[in-house]
N, C-alpha and C. Protein backbone atom coordinates (compact mmCIF):
# COMPACT_ATOMS: atom_id res chain seq x y z
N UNK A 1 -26.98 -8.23 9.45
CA UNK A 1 -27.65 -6.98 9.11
C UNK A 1 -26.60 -5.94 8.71
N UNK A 2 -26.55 -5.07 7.29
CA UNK A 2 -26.08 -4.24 7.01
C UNK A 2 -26.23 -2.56 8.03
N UNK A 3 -24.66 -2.39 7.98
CA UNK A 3 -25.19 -1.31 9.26
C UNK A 3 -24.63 -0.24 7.70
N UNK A 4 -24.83 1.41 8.57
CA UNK A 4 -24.80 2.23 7.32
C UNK A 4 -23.49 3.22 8.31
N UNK A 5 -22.56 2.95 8.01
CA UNK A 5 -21.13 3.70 8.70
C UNK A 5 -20.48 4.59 7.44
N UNK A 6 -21.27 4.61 6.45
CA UNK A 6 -20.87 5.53 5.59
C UNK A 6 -20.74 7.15 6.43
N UNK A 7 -19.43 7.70 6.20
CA UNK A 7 -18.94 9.15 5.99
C UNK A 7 -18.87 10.03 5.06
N UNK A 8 -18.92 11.51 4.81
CA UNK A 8 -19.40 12.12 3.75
C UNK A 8 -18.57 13.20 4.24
N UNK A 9 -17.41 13.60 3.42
CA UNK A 9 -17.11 14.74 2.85
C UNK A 9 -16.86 15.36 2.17
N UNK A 10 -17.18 16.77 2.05
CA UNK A 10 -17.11 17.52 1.10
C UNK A 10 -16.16 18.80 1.14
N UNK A 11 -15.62 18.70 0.06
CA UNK A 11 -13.78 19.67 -0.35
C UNK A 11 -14.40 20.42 -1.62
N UNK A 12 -14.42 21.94 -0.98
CA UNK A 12 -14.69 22.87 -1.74
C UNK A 12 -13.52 24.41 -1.54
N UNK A 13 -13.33 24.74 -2.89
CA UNK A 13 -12.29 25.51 -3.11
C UNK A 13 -11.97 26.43 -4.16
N UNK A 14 -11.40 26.99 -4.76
CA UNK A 14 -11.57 27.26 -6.13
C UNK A 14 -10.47 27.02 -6.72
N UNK A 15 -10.10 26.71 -8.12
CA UNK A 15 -9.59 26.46 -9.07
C UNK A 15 -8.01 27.04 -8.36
N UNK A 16 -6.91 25.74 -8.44
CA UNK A 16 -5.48 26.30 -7.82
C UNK A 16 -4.96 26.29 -6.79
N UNK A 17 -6.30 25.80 -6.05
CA UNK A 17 -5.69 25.53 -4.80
C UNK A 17 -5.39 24.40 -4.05
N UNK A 18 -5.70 23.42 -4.57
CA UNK A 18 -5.19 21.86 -4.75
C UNK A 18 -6.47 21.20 -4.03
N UNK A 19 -7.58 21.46 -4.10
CA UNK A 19 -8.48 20.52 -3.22
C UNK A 19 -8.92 19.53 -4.12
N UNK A 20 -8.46 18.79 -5.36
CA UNK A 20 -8.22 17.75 -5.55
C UNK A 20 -7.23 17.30 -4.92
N UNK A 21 -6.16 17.18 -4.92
CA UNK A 21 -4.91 16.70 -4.71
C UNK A 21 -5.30 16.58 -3.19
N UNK A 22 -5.85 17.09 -2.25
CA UNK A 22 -6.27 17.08 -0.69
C UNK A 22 -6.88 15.60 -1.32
N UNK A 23 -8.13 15.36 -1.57
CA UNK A 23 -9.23 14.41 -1.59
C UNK A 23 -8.26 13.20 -1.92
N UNK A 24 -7.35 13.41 -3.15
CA UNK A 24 -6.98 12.13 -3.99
C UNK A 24 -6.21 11.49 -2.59
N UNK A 25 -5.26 12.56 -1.47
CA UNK A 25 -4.44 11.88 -0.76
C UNK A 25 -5.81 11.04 0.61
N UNK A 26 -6.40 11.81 0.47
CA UNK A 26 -7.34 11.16 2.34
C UNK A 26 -7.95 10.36 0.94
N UNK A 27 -8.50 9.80 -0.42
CA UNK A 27 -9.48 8.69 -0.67
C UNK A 27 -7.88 7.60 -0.64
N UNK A 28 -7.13 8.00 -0.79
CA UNK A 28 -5.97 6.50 -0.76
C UNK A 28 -5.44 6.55 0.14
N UNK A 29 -5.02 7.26 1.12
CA UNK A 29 -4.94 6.72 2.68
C UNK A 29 -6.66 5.64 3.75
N UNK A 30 -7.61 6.28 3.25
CA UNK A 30 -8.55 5.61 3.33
C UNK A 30 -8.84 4.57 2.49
N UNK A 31 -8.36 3.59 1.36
CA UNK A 31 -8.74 2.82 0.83
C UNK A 31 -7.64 1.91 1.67
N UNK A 32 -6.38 2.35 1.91
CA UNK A 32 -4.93 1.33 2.66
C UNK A 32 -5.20 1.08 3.66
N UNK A 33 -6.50 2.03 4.18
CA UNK A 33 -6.90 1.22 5.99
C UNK A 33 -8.10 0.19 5.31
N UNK A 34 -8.26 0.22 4.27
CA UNK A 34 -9.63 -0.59 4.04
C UNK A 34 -11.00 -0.71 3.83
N UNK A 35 -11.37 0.69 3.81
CA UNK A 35 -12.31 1.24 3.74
C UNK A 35 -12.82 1.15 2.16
N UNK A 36 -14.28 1.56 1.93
CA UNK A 36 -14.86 1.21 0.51
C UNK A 36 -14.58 2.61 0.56
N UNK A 37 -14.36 3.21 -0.76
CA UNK A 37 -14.02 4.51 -0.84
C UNK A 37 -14.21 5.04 -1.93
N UNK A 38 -15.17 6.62 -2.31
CA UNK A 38 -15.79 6.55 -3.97
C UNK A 38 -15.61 8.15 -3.26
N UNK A 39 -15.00 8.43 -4.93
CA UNK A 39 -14.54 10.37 -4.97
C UNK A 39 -14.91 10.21 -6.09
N UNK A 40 -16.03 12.15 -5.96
CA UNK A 40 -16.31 12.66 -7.25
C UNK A 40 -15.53 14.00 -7.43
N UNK A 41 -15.16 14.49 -8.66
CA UNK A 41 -14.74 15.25 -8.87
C UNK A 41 -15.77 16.66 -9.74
N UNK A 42 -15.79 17.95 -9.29
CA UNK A 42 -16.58 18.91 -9.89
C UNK A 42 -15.65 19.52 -10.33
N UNK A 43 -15.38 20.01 -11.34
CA UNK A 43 -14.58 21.20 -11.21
C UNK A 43 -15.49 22.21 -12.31
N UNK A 44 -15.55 23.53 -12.16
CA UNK A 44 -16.73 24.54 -12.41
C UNK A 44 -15.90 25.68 -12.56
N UNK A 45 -15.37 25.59 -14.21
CA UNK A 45 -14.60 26.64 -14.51
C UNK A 45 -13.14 26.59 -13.82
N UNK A 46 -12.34 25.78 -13.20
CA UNK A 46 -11.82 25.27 -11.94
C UNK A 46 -10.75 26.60 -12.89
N UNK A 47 -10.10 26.36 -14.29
CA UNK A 47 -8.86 26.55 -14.87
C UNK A 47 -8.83 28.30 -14.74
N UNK A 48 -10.11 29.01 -14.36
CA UNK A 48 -10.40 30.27 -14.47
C UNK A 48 -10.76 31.09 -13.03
N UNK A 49 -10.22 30.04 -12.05
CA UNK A 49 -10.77 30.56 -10.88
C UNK A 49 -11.99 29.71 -10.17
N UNK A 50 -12.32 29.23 -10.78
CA UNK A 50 -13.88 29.04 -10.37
C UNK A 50 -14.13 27.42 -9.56
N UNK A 51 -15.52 27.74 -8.60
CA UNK A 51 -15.22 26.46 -7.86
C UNK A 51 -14.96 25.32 -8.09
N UNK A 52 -14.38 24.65 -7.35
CA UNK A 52 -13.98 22.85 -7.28
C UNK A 52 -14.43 22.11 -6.17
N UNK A 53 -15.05 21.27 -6.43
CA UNK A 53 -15.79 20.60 -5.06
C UNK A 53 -15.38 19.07 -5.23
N UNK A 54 -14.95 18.23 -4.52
CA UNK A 54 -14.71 17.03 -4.31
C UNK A 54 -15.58 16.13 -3.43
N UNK A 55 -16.23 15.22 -3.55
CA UNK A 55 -17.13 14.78 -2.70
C UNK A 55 -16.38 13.17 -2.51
N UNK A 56 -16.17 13.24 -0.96
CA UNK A 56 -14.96 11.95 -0.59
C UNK A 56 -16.24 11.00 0.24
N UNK A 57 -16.92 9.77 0.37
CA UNK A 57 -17.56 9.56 1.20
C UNK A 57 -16.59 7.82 1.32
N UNK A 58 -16.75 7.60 2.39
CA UNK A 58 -16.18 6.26 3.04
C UNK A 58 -16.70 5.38 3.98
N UNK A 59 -16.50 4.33 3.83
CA UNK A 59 -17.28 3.33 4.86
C UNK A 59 -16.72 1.73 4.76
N UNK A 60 -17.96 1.28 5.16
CA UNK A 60 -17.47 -0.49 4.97
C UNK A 60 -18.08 -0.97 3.42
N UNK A 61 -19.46 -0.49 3.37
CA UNK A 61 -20.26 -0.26 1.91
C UNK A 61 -20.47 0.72 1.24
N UNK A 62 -19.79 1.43 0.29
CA UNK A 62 -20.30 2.79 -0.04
C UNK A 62 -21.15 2.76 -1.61
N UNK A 63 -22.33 2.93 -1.58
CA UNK A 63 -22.99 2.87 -2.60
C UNK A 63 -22.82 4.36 -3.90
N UNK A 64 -22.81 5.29 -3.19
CA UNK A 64 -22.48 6.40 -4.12
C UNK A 64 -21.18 7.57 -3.69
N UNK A 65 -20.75 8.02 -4.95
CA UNK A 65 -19.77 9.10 -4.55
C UNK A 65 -20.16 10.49 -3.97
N UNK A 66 -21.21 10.75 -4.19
CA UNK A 66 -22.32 12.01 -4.06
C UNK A 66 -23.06 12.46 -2.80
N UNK A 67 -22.50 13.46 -1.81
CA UNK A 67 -22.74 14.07 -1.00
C UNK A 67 -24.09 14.95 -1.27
N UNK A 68 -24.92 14.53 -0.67
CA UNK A 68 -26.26 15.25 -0.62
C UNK A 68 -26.58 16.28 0.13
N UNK A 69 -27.37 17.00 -0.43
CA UNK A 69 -27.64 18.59 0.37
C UNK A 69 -27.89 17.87 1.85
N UNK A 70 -27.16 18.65 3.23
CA UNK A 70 -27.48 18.34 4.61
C UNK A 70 -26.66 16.72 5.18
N UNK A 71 -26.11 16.34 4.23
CA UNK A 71 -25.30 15.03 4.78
C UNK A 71 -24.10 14.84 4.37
N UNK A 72 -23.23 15.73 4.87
CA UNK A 72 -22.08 16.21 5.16
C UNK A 72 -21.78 15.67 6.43
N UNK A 73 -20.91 15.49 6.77
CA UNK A 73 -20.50 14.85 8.19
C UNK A 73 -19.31 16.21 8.32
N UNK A 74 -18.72 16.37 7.10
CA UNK A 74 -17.63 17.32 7.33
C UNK A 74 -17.26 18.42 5.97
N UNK A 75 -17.27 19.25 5.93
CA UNK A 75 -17.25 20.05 5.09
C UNK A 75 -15.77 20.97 5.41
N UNK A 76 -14.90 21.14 4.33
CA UNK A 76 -13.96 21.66 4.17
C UNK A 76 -13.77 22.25 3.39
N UNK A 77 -13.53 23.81 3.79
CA UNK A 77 -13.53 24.85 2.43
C UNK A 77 -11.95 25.58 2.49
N UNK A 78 -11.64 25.62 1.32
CA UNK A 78 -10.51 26.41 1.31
C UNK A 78 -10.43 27.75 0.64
N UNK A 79 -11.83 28.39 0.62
CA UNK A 79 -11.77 29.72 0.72
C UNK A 79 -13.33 30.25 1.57
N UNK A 80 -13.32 31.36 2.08
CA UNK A 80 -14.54 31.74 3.00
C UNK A 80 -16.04 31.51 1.90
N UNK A 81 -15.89 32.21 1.00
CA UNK A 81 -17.29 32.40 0.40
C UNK A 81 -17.96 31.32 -0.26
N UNK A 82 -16.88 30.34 -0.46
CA UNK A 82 -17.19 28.74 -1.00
C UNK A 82 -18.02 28.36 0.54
N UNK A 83 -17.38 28.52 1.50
CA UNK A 83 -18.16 27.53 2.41
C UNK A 83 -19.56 28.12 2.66
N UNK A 84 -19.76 29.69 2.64
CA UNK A 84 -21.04 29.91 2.59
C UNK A 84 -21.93 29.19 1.48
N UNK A 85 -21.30 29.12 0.39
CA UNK A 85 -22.25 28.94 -0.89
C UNK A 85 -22.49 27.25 -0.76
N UNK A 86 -21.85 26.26 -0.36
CA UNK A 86 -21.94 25.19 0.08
C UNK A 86 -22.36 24.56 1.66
N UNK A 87 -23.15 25.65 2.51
CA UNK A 87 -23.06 25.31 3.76
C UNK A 87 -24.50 24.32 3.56
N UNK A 88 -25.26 24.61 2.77
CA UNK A 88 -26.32 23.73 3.00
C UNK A 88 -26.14 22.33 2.66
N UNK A 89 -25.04 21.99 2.15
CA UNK A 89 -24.41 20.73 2.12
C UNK A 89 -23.87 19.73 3.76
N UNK A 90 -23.76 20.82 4.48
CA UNK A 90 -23.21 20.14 6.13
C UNK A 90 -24.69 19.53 6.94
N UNK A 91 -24.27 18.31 7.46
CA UNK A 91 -25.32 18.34 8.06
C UNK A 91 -25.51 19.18 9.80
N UNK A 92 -26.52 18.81 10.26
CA UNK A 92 -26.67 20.04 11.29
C UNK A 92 -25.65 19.59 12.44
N UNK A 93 -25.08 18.25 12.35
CA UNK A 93 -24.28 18.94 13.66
C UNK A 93 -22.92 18.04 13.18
N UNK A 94 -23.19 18.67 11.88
CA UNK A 94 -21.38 18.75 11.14
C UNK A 94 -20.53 19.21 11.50
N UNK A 95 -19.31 18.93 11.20
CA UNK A 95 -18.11 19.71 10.98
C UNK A 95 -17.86 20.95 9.84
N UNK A 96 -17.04 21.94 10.04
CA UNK A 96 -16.94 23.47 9.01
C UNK A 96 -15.40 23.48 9.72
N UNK A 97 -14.94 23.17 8.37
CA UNK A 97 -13.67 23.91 8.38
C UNK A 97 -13.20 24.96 7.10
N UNK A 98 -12.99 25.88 7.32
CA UNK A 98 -12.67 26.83 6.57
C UNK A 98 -11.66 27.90 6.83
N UNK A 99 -10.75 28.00 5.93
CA UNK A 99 -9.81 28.58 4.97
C UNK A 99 -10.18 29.59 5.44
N UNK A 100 -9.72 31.04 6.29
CA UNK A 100 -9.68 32.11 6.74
C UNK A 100 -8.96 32.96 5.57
N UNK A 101 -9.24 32.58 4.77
CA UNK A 101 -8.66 33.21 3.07
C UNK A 101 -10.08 33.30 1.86
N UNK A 102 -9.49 34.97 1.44
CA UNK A 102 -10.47 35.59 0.49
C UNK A 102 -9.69 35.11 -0.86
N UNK A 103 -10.63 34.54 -2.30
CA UNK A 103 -10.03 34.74 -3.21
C UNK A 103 -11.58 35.73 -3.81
N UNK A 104 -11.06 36.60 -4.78
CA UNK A 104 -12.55 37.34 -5.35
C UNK A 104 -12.45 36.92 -6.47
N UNK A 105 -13.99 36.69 -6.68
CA UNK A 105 -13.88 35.73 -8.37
C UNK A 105 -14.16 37.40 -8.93
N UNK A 106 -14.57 36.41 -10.46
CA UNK A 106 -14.54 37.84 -11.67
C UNK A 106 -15.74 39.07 -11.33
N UNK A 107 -17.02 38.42 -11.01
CA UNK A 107 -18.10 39.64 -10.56
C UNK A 107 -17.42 41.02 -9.74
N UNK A 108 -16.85 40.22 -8.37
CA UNK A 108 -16.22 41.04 -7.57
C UNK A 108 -15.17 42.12 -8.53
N UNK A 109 -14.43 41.67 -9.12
CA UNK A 109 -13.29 42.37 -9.21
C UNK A 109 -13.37 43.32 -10.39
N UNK A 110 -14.64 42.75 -11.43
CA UNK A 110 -15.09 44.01 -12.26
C UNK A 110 -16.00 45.24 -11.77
N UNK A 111 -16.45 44.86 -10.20
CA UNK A 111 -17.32 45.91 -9.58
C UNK A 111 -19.15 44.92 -9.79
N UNK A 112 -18.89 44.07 -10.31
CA UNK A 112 -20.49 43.64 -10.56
C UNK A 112 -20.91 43.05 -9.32
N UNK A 113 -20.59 42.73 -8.45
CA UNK A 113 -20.54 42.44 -6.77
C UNK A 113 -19.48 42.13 -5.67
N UNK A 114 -19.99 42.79 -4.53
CA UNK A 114 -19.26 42.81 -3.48
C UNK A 114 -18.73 41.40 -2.63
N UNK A 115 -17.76 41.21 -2.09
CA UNK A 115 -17.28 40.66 -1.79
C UNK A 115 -17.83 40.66 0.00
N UNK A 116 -18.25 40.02 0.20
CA UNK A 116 -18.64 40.03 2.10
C UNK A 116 -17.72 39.94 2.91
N UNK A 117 -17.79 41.00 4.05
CA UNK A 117 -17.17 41.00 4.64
C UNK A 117 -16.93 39.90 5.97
N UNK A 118 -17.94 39.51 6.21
CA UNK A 118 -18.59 38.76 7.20
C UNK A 118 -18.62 37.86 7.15
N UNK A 119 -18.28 36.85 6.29
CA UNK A 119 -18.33 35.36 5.90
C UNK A 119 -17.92 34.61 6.77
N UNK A 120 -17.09 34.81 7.95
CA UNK A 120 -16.58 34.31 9.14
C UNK A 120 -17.61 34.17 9.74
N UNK A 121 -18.55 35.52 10.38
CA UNK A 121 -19.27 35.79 10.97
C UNK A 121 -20.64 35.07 10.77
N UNK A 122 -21.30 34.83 9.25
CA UNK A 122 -22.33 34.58 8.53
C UNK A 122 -21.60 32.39 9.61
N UNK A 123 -20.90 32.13 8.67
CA UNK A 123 -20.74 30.79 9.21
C UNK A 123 -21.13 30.79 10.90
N UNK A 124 -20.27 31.62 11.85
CA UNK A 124 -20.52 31.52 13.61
C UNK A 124 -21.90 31.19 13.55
N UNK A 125 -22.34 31.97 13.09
CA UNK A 125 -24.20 32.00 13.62
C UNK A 125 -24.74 30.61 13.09
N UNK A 126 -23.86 30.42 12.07
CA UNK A 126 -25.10 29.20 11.74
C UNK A 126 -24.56 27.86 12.13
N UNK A 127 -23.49 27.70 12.13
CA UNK A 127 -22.15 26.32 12.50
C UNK A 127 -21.97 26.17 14.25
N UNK A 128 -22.32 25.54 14.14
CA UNK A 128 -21.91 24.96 15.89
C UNK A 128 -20.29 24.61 15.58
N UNK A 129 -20.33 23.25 15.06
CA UNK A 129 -18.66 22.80 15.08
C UNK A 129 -17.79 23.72 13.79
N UNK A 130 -17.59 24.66 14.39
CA UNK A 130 -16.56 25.41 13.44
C UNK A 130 -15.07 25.69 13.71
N UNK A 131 -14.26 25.43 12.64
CA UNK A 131 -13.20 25.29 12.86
C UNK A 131 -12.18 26.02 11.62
N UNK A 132 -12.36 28.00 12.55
CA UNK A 132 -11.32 28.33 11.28
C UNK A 132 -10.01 28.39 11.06
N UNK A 133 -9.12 27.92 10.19
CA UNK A 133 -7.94 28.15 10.14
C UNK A 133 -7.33 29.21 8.94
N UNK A 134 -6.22 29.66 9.30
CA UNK A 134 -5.20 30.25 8.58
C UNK A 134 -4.18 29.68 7.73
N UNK A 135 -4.46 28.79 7.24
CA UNK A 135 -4.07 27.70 6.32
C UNK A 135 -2.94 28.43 5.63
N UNK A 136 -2.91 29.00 4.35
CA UNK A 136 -3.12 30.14 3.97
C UNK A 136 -1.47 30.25 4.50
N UNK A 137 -1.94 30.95 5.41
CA UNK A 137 -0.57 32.24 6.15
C UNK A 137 0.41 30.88 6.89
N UNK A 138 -0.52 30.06 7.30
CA UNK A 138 0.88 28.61 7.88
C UNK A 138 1.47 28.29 6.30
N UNK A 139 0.97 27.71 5.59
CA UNK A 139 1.58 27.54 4.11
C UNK A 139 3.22 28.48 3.84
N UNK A 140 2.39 29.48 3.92
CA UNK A 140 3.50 30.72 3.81
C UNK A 140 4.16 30.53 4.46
N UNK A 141 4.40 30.43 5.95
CA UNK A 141 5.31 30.90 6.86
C UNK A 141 6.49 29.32 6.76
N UNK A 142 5.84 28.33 6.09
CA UNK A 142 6.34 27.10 6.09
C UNK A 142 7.11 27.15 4.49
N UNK A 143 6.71 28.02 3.79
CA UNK A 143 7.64 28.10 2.18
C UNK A 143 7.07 28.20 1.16
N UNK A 144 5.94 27.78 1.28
CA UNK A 144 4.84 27.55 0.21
C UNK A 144 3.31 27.68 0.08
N UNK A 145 2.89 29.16 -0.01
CA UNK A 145 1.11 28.83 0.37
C UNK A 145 0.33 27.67 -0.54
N UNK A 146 1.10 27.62 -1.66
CA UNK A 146 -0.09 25.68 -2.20
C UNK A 146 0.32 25.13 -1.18
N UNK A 147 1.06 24.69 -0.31
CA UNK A 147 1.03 24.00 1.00
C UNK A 147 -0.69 23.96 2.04
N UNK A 148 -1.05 25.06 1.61
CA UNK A 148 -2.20 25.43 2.58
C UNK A 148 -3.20 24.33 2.23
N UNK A 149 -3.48 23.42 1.05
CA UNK A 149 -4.22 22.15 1.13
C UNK A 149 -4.10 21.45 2.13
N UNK A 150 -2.62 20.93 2.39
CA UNK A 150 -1.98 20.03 3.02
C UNK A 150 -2.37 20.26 4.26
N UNK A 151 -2.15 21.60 4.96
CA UNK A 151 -2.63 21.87 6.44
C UNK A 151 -4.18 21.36 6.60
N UNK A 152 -4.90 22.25 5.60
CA UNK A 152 -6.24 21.73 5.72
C UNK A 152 -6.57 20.08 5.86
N UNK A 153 -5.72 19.28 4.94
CA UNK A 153 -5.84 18.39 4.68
C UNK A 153 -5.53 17.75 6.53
N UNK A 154 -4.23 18.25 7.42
CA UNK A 154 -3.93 17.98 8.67
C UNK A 154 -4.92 17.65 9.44
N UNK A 155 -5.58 18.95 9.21
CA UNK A 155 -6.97 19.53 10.61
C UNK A 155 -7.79 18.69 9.77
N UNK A 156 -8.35 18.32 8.80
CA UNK A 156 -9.25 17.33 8.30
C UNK A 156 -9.46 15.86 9.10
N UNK A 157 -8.11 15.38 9.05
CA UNK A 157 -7.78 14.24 9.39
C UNK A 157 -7.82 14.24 11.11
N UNK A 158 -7.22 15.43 11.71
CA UNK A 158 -7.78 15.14 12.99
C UNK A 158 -9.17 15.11 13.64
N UNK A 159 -9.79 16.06 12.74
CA UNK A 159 -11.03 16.61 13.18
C UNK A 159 -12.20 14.99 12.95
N UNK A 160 -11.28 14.19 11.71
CA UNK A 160 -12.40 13.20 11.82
C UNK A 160 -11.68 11.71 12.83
N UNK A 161 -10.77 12.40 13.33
CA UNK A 161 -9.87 11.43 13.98
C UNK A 161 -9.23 9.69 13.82
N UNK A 162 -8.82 10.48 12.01
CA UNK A 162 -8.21 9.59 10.98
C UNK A 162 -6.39 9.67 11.72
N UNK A 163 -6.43 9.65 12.49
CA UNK A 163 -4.86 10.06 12.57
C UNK A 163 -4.07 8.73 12.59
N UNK A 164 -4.32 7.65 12.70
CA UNK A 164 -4.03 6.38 12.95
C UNK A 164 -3.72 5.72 11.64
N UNK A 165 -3.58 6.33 10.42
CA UNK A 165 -3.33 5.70 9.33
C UNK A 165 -1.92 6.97 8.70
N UNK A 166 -1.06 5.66 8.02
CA UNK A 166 0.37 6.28 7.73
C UNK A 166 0.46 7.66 6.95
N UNK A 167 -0.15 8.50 7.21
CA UNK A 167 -0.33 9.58 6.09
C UNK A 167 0.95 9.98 5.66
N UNK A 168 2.43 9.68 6.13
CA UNK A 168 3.25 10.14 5.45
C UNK A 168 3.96 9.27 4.69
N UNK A 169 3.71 8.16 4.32
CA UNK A 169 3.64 7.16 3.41
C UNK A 169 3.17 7.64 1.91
N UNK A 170 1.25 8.24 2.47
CA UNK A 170 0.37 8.28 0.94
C UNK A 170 1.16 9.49 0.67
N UNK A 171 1.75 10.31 1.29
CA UNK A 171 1.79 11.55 0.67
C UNK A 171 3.10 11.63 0.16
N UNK A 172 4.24 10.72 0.81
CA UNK A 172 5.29 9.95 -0.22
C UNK A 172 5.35 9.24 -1.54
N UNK A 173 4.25 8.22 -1.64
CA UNK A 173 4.05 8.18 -2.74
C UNK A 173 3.13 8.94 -3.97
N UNK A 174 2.32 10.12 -3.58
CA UNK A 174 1.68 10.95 -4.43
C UNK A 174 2.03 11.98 -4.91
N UNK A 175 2.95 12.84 -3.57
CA UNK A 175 3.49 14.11 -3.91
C UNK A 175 5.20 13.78 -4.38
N UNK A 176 5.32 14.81 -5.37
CA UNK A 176 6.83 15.03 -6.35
C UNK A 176 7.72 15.01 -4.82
N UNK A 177 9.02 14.18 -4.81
CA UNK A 177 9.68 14.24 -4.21
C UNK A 177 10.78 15.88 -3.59
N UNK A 178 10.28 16.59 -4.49
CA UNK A 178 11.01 17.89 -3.90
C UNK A 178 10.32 18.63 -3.31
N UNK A 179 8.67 18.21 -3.02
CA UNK A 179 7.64 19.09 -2.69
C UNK A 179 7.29 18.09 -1.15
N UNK A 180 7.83 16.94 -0.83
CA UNK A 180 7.35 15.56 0.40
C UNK A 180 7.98 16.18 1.30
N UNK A 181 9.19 16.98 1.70
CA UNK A 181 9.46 17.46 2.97
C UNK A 181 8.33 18.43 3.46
N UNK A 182 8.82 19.60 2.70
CA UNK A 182 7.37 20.51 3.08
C UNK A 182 6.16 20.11 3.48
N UNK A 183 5.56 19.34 2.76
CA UNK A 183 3.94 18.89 2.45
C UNK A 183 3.99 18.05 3.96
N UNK A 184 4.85 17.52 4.18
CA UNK A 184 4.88 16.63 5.70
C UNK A 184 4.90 17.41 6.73
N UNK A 185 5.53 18.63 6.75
CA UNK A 185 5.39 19.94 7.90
C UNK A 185 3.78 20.74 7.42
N UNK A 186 3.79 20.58 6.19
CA UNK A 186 2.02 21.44 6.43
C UNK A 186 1.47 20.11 7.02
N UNK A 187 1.58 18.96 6.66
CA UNK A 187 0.21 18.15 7.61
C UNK A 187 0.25 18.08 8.86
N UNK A 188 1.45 17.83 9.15
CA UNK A 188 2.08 18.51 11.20
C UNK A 188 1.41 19.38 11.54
N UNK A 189 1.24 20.21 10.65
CA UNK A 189 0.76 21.29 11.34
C UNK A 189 -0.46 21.62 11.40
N UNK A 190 -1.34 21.37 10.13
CA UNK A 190 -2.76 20.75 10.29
C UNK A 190 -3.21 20.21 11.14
N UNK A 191 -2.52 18.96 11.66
CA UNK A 191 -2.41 17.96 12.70
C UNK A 191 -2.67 18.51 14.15
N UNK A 192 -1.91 20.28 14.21
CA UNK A 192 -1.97 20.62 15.86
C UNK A 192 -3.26 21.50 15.54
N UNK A 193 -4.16 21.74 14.66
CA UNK A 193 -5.09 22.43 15.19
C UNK A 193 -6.36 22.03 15.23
């Protein structure tokens, strides 16, 4: 009898901040443990700012790449207002991790709408398993805020308690060799939260 151990996540971000490059490293660390493994790629204006969503799902059989509204197992945003605009994608007693970082798209910044203040707050009320980080400001303090994927990418991997597969291997062979020291201290550090 076919059992259904399919996993579903979803990597949302906007344009620049590497949440491809997050997905491409967890779908090929997950294909080297063996897993069936199918990534879609959105990108929505990505080159102008605008969102990028990656939909990673994994299992023993995986029939589609496509994360459906409410079957999310884990949702990872790397900016606040993405994870609001995608929360109906988590299922109800998902995972929320999110990027404690504002980017304001174009509406905001010509005055055509406000930017929320509360987007932390809006997630508490509705997220049981929430998990925010400062991605972001560890990036920085480590040399590099594009690093801040990589952290996310850390706390990803613990939170689904992938930690048992060589991640500093995939990220040896994917990431430019002058960028693999760093990128190995943001996933460390992902790793402790």
């Amino acid at each position: 009898m076919f059992k259904n151990d399919t996993k579903s996540i979803l990597l949302v971000g906007v344009g620049g901040q590497g949440t491809i490059l997050a997905s491409k490293i967890l779908s090929e660390g997950l294909m080297r443990k063996g897993y069936d493994v199918k990534m879609s790629e959105i990108h929505g204006m990505s080159q102008r700012g605008g969102s990028v969503t990656t939909h990673v799902r994994y299992g023993t059989k995986v029939a589609s790449p496509i994360v459906s509204e409410n079957c999310a197992d884990v949702l990872v945003s790397f900016e606040k207002v993405e994870a609001v605009r995608w929360l109906n994608y988590l299922k109800k007693d998902g995972t929320l991790i999110v990027n404690d970082f504002e980017i304001h798209p174009l509406p905001v910044l010509i005055g055509a709408a406000v930017y929320p203040d509360d987007a932390i707050e809006q997630l508490r009320e509705k997220v049981e398993n929430l998990k925010v980080v400062n991605a972001t400001k560890i990036a920085e303090e480590l040399g590099n805020a594009k690093a801040q994927n990589i952290v996310l990418l850390g706390t990803l991997i613990k939170a689904t308690g992938l930690t048992n597969l060589d991640w500093e291997s995939v990220l040896k062979d994917i990431i430019p060799p002058k960028f693999y020291e760093l990128n190995i201290e943001a996933m460390k550090k992902g790793l402790t939260l």
